[in-house]
PDB file of N, CA and C in Angstrom:
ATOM      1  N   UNK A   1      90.253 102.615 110.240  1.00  0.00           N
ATOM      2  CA  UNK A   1      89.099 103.068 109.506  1.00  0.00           C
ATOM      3  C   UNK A   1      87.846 102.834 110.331  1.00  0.00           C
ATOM      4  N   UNK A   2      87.553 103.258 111.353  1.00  0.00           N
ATOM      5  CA  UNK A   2      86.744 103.094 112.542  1.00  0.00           C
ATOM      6  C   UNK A   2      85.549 103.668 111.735  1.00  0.00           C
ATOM      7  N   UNK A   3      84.416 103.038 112.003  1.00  0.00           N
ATOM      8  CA  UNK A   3      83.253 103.386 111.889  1.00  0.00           C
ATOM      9  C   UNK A   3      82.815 103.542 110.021  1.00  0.00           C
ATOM     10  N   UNK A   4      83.786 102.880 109.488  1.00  0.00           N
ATOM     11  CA  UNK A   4      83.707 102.133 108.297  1.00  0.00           C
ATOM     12  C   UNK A   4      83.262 100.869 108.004  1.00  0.00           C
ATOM     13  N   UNK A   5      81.621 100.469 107.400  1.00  0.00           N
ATOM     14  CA  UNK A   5      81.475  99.054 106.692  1.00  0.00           C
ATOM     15  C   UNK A   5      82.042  98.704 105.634  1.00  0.00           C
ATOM     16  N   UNK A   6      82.828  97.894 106.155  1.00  0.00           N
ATOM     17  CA  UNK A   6      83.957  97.333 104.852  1.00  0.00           C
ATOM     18  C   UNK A   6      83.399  96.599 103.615  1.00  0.00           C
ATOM     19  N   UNK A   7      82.077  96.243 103.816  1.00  0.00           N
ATOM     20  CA  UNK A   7      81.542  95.844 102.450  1.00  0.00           C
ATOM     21  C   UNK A   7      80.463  96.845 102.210  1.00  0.00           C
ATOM     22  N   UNK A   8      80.320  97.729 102.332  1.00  0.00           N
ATOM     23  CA  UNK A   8      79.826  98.720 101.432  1.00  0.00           C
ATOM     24  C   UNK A   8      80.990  99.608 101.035  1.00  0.00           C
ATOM     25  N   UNK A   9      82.201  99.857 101.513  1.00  0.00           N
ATOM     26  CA  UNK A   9      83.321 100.687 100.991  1.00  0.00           C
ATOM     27  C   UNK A   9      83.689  99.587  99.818  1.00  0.00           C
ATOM     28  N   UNK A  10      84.064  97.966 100.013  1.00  0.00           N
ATOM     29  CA  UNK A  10      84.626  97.216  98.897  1.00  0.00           C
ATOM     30  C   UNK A  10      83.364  97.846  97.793  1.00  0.00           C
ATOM     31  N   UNK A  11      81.426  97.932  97.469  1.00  0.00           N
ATOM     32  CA  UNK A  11      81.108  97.763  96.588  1.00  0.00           C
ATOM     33  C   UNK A  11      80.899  99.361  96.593  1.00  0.00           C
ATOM     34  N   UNK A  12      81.065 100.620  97.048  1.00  0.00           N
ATOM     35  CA  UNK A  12      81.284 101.530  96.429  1.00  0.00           C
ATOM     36  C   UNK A  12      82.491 101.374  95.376  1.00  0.00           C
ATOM     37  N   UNK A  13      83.836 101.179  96.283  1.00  0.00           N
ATOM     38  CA  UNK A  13      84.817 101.124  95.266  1.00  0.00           C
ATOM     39  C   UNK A  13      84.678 100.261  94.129  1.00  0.00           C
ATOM     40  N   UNK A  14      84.355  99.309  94.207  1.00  0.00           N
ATOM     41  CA  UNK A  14      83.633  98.273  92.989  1.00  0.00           C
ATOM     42  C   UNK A  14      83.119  99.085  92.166  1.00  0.00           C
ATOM     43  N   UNK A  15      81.863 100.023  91.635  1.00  0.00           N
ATOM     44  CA  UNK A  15      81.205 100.984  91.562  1.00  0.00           C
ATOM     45  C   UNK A  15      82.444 101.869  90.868  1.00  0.00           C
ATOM     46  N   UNK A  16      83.071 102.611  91.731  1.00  0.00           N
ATOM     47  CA  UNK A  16      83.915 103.781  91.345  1.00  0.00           C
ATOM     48  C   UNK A  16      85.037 103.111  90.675  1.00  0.00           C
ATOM     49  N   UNK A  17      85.060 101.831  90.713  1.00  0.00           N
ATOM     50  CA  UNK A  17      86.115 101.359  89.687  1.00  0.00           C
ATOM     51  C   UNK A  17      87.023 102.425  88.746  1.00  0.00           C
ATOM     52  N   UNK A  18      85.564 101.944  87.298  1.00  0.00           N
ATOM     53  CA  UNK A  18      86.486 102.636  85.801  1.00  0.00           C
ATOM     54  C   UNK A  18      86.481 103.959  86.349  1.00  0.00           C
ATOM     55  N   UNK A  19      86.256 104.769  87.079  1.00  0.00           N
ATOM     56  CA  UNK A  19      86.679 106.225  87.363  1.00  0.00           C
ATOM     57  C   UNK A  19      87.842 106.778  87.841  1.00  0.00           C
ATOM     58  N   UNK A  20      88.891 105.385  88.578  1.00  0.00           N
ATOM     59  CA  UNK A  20      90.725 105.552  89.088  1.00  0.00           C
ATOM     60  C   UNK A  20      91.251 104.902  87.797  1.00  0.00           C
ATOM     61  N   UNK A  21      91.954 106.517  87.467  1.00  0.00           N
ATOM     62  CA  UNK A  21      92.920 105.582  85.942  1.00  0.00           C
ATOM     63  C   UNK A  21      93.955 106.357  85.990  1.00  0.00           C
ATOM     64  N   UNK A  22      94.376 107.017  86.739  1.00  0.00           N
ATOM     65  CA  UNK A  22      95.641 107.808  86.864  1.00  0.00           C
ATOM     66  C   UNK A  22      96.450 107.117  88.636  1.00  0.00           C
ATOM     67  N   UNK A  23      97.626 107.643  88.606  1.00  0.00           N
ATOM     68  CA  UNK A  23      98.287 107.213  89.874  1.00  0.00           C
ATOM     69  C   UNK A  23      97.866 107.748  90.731  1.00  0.00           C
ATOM     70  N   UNK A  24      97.887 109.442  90.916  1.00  0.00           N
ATOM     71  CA  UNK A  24      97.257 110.143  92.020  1.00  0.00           C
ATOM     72  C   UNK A  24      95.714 109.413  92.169  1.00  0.00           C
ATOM     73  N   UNK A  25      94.949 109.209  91.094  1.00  0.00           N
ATOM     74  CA  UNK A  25      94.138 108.754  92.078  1.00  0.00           C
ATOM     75  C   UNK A  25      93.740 107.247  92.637  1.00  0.00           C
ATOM     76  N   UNK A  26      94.373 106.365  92.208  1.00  0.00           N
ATOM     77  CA  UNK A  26      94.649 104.720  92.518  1.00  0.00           C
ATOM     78  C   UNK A  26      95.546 104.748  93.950  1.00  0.00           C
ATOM     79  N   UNK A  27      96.555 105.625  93.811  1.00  0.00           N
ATOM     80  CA  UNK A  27      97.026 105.688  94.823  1.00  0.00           C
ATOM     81  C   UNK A  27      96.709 105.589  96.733  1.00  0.00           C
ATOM     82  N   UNK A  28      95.830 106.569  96.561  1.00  0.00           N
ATOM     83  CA  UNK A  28      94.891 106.845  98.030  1.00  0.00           C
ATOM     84  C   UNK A  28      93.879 105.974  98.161  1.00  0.00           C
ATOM     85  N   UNK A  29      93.749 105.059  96.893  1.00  0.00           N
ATOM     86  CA  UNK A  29      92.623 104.551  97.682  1.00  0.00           C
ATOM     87  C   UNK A  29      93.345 103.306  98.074  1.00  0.00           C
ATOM     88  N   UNK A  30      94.067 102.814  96.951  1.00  0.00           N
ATOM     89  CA  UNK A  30      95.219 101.659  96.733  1.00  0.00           C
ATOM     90  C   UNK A  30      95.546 101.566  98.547  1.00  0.00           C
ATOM     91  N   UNK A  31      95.931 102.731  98.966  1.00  0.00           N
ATOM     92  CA  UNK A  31      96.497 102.675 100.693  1.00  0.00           C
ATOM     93  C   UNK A  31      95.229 102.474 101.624  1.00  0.00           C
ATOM     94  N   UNK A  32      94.058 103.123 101.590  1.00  0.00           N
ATOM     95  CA  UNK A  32      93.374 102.892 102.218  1.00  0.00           C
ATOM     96  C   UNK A  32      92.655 101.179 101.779  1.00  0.00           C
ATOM     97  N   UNK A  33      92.226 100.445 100.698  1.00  0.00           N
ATOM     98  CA  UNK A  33      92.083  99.458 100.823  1.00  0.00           C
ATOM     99  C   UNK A  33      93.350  98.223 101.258  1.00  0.00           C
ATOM    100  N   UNK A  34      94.388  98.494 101.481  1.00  0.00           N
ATOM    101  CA  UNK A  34      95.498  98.105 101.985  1.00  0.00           C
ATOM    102  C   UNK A  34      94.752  97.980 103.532  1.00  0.00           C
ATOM    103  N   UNK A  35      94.906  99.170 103.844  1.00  0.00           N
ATOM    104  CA  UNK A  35      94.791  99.433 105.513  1.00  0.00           C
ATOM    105  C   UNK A  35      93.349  98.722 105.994  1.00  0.00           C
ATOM    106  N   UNK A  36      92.054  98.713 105.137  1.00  0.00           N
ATOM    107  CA  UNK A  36      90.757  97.905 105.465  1.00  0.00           C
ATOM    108  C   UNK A  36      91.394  96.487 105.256  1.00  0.00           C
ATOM    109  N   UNK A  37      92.093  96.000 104.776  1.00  0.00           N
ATOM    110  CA  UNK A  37      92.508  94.650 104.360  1.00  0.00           C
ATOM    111  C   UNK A  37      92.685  94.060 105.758  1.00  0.00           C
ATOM    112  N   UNK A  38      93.610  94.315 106.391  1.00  0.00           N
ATOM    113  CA  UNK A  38      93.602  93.990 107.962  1.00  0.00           C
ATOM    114  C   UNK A  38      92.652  93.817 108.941  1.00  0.00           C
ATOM    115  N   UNK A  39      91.687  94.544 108.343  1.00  0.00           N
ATOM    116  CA  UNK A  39      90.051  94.796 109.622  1.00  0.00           C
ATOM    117  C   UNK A  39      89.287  93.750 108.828  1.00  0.00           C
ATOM    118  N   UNK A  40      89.616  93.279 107.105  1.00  0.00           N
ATOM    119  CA  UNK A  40      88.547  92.411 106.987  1.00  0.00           C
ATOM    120  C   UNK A  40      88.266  91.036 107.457  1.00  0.00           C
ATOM    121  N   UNK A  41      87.432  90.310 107.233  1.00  0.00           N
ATOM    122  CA  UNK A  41      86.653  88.928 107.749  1.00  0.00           C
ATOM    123  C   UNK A  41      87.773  88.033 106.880  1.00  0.00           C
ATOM    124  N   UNK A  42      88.381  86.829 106.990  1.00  0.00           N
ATOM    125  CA  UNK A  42      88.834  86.523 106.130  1.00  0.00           C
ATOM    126  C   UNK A  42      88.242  86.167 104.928  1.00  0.00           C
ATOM    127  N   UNK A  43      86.449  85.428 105.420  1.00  0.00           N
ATOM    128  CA  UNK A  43      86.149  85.056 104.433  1.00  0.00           C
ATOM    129  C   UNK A  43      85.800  86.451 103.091  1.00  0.00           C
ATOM    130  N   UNK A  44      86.059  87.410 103.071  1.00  0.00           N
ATOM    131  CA  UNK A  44      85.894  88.656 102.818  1.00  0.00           C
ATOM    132  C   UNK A  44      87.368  89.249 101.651  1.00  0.00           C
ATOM    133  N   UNK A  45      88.236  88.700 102.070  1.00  0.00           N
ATOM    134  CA  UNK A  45      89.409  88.908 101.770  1.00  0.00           C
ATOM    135  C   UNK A  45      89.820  89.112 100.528  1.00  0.00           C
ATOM    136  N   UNK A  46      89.030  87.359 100.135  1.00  0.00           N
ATOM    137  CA  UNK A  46      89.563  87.949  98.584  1.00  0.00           C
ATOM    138  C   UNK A  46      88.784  88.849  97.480  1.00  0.00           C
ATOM    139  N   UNK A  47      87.462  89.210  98.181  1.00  0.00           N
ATOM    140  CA  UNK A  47      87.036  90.630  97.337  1.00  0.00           C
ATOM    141  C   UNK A  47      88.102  91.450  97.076  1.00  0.00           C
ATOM    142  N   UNK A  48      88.769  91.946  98.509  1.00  0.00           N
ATOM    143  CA  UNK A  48      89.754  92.730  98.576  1.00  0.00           C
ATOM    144  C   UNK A  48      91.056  92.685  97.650  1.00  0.00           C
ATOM    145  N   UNK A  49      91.384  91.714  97.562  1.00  0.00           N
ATOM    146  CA  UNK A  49      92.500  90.980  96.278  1.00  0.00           C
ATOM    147  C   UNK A  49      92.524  91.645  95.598  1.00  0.00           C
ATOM    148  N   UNK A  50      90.850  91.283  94.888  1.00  0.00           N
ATOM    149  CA  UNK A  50      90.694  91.108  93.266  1.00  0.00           C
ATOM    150  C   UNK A  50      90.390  92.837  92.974  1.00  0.00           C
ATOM    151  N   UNK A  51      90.208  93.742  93.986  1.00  0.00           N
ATOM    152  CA  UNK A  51      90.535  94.775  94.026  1.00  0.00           C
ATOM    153  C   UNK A  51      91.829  95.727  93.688  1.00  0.00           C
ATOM    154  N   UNK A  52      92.379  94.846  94.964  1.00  0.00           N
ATOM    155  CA  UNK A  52      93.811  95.382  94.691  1.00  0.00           C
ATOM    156  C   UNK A  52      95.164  95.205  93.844  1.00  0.00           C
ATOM    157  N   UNK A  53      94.740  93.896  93.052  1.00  0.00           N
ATOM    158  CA  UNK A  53      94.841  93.638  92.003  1.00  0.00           C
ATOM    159  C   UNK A  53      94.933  94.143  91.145  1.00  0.00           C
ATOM    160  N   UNK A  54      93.501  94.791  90.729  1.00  0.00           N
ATOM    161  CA  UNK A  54      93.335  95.009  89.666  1.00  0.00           C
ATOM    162  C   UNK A  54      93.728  96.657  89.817  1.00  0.00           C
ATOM    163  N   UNK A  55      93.904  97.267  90.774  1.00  0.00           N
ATOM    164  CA  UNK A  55      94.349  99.032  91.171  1.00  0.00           C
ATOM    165  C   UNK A  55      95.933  98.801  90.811  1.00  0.00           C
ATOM    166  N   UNK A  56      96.333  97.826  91.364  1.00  0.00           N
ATOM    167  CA  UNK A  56      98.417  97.696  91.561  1.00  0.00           C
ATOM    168  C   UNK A  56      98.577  97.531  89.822  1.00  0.00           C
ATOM    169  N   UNK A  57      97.692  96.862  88.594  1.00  0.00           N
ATOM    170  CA  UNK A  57      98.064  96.782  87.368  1.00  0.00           C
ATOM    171  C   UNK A  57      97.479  98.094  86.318  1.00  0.00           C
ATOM    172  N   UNK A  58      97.049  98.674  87.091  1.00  0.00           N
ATOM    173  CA  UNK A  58      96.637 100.075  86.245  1.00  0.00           C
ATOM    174  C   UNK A  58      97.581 101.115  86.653  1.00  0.00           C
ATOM    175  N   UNK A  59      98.473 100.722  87.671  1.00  0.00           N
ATOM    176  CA  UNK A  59      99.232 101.926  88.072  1.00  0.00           C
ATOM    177  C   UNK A  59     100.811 101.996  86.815  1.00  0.00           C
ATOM    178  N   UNK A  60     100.991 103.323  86.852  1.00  0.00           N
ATOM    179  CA  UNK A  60     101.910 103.111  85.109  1.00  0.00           C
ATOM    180  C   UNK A  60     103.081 103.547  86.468  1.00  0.00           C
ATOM    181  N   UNK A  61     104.159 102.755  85.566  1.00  0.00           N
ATOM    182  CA  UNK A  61     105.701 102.808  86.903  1.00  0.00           C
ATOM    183  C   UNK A  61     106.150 104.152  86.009  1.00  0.00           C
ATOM    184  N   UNK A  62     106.475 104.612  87.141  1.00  0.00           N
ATOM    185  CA  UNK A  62     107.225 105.824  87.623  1.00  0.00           C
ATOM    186  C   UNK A  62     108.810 105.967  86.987  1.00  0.00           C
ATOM    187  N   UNK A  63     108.919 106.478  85.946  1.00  0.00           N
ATOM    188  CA  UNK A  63     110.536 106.521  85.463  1.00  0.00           C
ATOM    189  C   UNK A  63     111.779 106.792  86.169  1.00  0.00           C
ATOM    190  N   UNK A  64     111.308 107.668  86.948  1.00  0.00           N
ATOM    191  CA  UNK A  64     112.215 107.913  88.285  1.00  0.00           C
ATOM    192  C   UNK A  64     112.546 107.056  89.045  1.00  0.00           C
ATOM    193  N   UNK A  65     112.136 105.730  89.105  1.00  0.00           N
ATOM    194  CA  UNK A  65     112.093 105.046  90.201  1.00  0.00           C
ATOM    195  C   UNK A  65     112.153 103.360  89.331  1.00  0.00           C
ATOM    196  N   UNK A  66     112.830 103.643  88.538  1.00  0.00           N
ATOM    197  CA  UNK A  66     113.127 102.243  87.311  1.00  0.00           C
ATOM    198  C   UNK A  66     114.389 102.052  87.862  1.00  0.00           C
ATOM    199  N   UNK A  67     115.499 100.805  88.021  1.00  0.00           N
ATOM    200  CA  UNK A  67     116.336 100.724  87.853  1.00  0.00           C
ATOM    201  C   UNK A  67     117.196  99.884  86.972  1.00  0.00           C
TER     202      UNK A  67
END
């Protein structure tokens, strides 16, 4: 994510929060804050968590993929 500030992407997404409430769209971002997770500061990190956290428990499981 080159030429991305990772704390203005964490408080946009902060921001755009209540607006991901379906899978398609938790999804893409769900991967891309995954992938900034690696580039962040540690002390930084657990913004990122409490992010991804809270995206991985809004996602509704997939019936197809229950076993």
């Amino acid at each position: 994510m080159a030429g991305i500030d990772p704390m203005a992407y964490l408080e946009k997404l902060s921001f755009n929060l209540p607006n991901l409430t379906t899978n398609e769209q938790i999804m893409p971002v769900l991967d891309e804050l995954e992938h900034l997770y690696e580039t962040l500061d540690p002390e930084f990190q657990h913004l990122a968590d409490q992010l991804i956290d809270t995206l991985r428990r809004r996602l509704v499981p997939d019936p197809g993929h229950l076993h």
